[in-house]
N, C-alpha and C. Protein backbone atom coordinates (compact mmCIF):
# COMPACT_ATOMS: atom_id res chain seq x y z
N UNK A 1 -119.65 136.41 -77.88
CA UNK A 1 -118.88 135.23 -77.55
C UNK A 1 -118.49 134.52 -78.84
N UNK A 2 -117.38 134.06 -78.62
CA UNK A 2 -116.77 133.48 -80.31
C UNK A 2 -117.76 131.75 -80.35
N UNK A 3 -117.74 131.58 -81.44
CA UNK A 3 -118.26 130.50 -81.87
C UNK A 3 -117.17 128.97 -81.49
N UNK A 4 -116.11 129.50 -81.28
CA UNK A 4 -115.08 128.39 -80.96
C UNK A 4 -114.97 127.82 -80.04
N UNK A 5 -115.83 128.96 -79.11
CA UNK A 5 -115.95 128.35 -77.56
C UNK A 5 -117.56 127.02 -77.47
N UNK A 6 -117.78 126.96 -78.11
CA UNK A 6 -119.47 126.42 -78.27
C UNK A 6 -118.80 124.95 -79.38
N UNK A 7 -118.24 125.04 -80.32
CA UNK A 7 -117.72 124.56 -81.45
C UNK A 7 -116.07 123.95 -81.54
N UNK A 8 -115.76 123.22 -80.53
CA UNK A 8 -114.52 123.19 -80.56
C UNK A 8 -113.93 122.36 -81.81
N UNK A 9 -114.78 122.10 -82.86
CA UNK A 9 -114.17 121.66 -84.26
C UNK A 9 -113.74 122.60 -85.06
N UNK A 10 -113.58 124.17 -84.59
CA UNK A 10 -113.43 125.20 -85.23
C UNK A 10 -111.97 125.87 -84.32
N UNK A 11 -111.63 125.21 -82.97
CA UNK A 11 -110.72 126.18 -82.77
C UNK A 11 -109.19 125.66 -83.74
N UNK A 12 -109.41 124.87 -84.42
CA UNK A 12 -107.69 125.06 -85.37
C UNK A 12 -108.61 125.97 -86.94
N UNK A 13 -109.38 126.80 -86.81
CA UNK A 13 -109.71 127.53 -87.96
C UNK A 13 -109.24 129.27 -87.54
N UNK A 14 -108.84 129.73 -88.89
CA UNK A 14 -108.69 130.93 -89.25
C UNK A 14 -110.26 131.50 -89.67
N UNK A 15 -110.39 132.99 -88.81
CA UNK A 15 -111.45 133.45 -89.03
C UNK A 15 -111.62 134.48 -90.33
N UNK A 16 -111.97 134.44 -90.99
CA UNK A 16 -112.00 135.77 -92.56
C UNK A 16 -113.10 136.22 -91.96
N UNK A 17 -113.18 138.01 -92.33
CA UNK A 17 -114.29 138.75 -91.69
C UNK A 17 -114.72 139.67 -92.95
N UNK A 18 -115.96 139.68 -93.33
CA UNK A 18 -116.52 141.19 -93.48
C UNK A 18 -117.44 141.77 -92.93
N UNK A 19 -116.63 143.15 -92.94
CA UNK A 19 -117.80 144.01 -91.73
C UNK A 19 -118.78 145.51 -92.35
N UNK A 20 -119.44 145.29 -91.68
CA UNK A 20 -120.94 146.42 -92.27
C UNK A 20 -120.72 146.37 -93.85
N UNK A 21 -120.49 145.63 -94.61
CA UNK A 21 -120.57 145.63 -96.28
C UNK A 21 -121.82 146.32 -96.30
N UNK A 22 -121.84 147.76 -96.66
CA UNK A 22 -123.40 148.05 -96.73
C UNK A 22 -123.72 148.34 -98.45
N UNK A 23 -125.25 147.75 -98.69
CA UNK A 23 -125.82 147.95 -99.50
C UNK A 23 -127.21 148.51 -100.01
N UNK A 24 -127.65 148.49 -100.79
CA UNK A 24 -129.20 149.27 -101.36
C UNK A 24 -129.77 148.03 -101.52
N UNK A 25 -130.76 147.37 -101.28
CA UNK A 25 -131.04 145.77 -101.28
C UNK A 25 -132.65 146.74 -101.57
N UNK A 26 -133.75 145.87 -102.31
CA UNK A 26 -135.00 145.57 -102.41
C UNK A 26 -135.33 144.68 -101.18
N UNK A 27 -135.93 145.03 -100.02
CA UNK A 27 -136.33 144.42 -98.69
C UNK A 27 -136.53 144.21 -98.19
N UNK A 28 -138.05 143.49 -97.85
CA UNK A 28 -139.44 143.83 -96.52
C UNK A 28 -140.51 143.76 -97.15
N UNK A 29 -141.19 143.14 -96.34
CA UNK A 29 -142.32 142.75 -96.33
C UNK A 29 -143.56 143.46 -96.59
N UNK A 30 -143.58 144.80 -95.74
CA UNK A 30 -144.41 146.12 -96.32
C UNK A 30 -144.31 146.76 -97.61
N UNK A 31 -145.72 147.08 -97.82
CA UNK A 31 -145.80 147.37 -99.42
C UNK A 31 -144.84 148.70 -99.79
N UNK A 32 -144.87 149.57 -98.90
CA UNK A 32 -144.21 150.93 -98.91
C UNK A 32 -142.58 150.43 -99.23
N UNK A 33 -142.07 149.26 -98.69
CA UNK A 33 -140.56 148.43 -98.39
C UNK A 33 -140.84 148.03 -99.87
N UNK A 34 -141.46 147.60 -100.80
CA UNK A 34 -141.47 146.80 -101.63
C UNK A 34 -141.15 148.13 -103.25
N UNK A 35 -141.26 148.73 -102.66
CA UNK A 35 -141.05 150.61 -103.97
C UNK A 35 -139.93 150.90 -104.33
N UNK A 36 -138.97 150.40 -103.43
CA UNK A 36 -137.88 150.98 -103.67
C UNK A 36 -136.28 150.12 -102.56
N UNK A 37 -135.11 150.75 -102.61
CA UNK A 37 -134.05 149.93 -102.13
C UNK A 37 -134.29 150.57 -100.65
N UNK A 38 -133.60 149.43 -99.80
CA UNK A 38 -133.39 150.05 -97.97
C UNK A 38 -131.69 149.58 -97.94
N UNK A 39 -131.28 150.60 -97.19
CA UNK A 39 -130.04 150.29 -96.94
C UNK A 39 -130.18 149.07 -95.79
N UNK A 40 -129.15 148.14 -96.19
CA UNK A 40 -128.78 146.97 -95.45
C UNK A 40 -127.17 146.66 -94.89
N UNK A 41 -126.37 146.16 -93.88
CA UNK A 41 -125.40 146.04 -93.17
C UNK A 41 -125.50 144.87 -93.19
N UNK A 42 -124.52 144.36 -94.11
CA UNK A 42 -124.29 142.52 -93.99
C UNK A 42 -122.64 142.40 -93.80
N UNK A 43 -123.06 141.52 -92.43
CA UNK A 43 -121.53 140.80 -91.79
C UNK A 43 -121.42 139.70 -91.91
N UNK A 44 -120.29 138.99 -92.45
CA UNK A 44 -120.06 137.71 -92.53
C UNK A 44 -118.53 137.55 -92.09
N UNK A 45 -118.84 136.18 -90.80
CA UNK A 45 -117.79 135.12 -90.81
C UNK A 45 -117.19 133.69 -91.03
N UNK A 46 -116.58 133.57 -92.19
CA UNK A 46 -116.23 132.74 -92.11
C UNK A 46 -114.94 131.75 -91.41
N UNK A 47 -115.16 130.87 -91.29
CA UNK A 47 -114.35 129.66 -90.63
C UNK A 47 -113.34 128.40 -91.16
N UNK A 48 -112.20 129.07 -91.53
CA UNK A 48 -111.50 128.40 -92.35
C UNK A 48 -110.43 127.03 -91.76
N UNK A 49 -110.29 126.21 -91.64
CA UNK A 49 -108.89 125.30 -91.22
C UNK A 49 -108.22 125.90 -91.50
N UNK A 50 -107.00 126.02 -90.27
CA UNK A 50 -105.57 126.73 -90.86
C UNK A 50 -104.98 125.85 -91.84
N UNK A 51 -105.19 124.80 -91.76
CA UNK A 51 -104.65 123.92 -92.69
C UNK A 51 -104.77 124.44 -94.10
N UNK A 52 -106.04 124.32 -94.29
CA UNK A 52 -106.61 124.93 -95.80
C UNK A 52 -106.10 126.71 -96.03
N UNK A 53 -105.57 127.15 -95.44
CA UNK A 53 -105.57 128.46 -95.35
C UNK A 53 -104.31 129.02 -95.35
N UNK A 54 -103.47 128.56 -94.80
CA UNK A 54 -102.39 129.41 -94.52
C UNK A 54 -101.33 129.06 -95.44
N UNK A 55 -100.75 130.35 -96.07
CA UNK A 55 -100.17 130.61 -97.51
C UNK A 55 -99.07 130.16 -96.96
N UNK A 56 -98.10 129.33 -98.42
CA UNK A 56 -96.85 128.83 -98.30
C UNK A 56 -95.83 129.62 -98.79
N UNK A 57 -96.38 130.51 -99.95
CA UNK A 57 -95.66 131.36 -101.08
C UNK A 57 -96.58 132.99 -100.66
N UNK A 58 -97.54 133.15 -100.22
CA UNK A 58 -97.85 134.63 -99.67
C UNK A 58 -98.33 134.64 -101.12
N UNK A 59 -99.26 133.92 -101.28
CA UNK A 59 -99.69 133.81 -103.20
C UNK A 59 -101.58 134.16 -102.82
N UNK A 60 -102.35 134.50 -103.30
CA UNK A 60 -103.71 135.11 -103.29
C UNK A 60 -104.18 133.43 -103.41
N UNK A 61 -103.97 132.96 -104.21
CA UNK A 61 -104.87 131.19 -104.62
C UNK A 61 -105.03 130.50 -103.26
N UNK A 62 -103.81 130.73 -102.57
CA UNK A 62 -103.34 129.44 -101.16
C UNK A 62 -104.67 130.11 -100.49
N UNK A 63 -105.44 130.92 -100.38
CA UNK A 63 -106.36 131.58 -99.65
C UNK A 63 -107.84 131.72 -99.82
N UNK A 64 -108.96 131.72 -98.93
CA UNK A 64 -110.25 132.33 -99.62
C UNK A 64 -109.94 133.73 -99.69
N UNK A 65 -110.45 134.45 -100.87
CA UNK A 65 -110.36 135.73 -101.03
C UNK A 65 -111.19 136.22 -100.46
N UNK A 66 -111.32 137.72 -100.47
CA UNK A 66 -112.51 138.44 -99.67
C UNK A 66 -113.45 138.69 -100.73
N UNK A 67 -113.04 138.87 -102.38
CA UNK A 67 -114.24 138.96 -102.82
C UNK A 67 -115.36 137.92 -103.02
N UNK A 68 -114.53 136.61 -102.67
CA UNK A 68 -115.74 135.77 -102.57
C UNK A 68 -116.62 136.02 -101.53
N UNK A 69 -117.04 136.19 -100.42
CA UNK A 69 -117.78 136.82 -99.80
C UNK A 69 -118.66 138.57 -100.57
N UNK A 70 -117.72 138.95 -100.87
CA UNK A 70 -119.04 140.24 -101.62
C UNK A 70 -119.45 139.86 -102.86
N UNK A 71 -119.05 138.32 -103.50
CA UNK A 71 -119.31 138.73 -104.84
C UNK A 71 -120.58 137.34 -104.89
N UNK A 72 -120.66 136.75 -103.55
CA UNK A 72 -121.56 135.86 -102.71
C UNK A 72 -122.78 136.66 -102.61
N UNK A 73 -122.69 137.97 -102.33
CA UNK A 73 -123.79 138.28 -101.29
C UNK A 73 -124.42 139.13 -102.39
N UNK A 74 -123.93 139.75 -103.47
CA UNK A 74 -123.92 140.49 -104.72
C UNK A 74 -125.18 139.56 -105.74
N UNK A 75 -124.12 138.21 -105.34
CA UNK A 75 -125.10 137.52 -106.33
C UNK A 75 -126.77 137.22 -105.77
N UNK A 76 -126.74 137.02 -104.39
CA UNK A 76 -127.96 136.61 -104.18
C UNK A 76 -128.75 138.05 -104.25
N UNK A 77 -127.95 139.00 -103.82
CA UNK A 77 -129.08 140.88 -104.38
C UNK A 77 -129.58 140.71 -105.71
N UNK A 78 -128.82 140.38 -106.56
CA UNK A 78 -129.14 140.53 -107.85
C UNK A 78 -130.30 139.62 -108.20
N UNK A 79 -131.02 138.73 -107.24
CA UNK A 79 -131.91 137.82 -107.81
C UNK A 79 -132.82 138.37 -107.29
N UNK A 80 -133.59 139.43 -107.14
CA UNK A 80 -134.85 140.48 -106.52
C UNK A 80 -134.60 140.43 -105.13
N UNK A 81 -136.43 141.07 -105.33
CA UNK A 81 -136.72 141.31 -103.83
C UNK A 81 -136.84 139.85 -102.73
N UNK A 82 -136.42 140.66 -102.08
CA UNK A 82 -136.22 139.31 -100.60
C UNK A 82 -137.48 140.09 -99.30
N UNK A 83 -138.16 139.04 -98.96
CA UNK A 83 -139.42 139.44 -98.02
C UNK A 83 -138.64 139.71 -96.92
N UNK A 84 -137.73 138.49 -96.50
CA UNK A 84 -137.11 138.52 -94.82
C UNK A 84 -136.08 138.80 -94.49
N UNK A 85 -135.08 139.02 -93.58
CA UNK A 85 -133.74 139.07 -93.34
C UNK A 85 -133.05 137.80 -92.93
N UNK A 86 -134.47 136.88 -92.36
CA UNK A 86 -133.94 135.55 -92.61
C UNK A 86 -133.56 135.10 -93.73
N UNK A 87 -134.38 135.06 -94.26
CA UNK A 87 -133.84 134.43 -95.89
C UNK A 87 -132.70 135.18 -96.66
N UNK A 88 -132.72 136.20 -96.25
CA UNK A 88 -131.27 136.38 -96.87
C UNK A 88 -130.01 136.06 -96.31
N UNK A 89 -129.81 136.20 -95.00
CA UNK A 89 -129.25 135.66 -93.89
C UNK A 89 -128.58 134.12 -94.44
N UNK A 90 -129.75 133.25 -94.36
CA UNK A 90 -129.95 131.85 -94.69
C UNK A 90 -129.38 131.77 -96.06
N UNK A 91 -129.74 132.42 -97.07
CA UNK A 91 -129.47 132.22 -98.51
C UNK A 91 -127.57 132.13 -98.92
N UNK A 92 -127.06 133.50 -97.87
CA UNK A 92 -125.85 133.91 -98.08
C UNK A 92 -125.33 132.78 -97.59
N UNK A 93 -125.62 132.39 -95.93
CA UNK A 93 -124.61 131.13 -96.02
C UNK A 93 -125.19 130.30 -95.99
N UNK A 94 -125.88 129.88 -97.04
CA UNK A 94 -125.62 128.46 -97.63
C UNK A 94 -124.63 128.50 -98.78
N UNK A 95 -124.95 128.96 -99.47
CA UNK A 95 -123.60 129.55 -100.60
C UNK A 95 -122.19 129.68 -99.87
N UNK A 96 -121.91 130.20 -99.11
CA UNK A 96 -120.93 130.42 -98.37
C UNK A 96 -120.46 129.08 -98.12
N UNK A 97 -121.37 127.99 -97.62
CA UNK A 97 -120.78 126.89 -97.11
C UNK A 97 -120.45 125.89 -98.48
N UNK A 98 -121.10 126.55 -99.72
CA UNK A 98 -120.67 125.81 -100.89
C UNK A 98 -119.39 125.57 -100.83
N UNK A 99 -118.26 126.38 -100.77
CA UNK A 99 -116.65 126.91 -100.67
C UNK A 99 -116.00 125.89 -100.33
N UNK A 100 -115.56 124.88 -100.78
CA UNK A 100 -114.71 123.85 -100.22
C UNK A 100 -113.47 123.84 -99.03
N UNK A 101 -113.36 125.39 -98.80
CA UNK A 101 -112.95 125.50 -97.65
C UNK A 101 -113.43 125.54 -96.30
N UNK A 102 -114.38 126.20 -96.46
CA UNK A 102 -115.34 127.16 -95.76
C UNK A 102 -115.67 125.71 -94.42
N UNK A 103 -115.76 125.86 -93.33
CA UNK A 103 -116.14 125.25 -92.50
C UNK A 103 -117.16 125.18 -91.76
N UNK A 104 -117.59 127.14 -91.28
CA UNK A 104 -118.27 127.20 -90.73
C UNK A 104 -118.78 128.48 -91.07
N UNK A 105 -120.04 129.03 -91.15
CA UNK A 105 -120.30 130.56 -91.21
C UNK A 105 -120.67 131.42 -90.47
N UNK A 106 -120.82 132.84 -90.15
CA UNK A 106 -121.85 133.49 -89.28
C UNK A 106 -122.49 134.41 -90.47
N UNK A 107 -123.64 134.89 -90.66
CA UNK A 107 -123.86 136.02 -91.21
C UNK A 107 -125.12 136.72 -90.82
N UNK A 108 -124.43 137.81 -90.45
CA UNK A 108 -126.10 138.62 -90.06
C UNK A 108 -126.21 140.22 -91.22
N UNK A 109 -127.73 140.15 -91.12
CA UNK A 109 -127.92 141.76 -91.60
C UNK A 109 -128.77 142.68 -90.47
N UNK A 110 -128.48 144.10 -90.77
CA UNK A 110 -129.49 144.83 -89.92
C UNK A 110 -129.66 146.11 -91.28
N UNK A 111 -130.74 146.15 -90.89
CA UNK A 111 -131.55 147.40 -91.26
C UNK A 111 -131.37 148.74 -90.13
N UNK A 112 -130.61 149.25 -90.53
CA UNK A 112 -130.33 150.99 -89.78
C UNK A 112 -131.62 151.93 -89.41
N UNK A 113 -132.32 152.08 -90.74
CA UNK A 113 -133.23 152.72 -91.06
C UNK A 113 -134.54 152.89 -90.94
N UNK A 114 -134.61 151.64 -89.68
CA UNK A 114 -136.16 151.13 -89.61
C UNK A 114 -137.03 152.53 -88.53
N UNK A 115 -136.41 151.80 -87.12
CA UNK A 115 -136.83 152.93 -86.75
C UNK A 115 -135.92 153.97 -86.08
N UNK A 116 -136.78 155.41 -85.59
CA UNK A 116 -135.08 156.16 -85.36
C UNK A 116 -135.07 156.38 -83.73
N UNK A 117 -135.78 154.87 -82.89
CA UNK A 117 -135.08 154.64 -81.88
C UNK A 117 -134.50 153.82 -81.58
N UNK A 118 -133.97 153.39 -82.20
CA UNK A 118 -132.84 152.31 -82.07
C UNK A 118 -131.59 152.25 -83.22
N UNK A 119 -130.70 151.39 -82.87
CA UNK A 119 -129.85 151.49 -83.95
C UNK A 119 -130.07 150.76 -85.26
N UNK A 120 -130.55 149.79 -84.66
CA UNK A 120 -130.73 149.13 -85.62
C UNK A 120 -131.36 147.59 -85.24
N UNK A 121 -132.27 146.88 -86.62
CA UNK A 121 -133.17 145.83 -86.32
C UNK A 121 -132.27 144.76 -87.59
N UNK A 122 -132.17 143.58 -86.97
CA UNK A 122 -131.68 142.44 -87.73
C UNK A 122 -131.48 141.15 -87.10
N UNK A 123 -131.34 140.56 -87.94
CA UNK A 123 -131.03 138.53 -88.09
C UNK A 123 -129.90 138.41 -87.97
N UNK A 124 -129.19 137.85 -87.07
CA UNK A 124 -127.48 136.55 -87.74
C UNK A 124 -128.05 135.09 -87.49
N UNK A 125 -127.45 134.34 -88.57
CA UNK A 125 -127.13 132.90 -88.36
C UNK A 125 -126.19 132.61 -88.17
N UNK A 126 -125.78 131.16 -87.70
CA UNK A 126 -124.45 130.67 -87.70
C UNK A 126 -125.02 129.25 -87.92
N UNK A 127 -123.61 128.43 -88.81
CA UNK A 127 -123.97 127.28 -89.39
C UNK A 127 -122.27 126.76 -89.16
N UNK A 128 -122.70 125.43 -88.90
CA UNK A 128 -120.91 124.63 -89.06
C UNK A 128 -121.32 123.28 -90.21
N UNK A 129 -120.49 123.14 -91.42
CA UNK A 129 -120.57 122.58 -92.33
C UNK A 129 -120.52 121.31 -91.52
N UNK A 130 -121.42 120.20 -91.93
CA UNK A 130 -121.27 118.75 -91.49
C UNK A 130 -120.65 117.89 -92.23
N UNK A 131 -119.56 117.31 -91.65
CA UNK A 131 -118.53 116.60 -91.74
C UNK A 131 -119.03 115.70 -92.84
């Protein structure tokens, strides 16, 4: 269910998406998790005002880019190991909501690899920047 329906301060926003960005992350809580990288699936949405968003000249600036989102989620990998999927979850968008555009976020991760009956085990948050 979209967040706009719950959030109606978001339905004049443009949604920016990234999907399964997958990475090698340091990740978990178990000591065996703590040796080496686990592949991770991080999705993020953000929630932009069309206002703030929508290009006049079809120019890259009038816009959030998409690498701000990977180069967001890049930065918080690069600061070690992370115990939870909450906290990384949590970490990404708060940063995310740094963005002077940014309104509102979703971001979840899953771990593929955990076990091999299921598809997969993970966290999303969602946050709406306060006014």
């Amino acid at each position: 269910m979209l967040p706009t329906l719950f959030y109606p301060e978001l339905s004049d926003c443009r949604r920016l998406f990234l999907r399964n960005y997958e990475v090698q992350i340091n990740i978990g809580v178990h000591e065996f998790e703590k040796q080496g990288e686990q592949r991770v699936l991080i999705n993020v949405d953000l929630f932009i005002p069309l206002a703030m968003s929508t290009p006049q000249g079809d120019h890259l600036d009038e816009v959030v880019d998409y690498d701000f989102m990977r180069d967001t989620v890049a930065r918080r990998m690069a600061q070690g190991h992370i115990h939870l999927q909450e906290t990384l979850c949590d970490d990404v968008a708060r940063a995310m909501l740094l963005h002077p555009k940014v309104r509102a976020v979703r971001v979840s991760t899953e771990k593929p690899d955990v076990y091999p009956d299921c598809e997969s085990v993970g966290v999303e948050v969602f946050h709406v920047k306060q006014a």
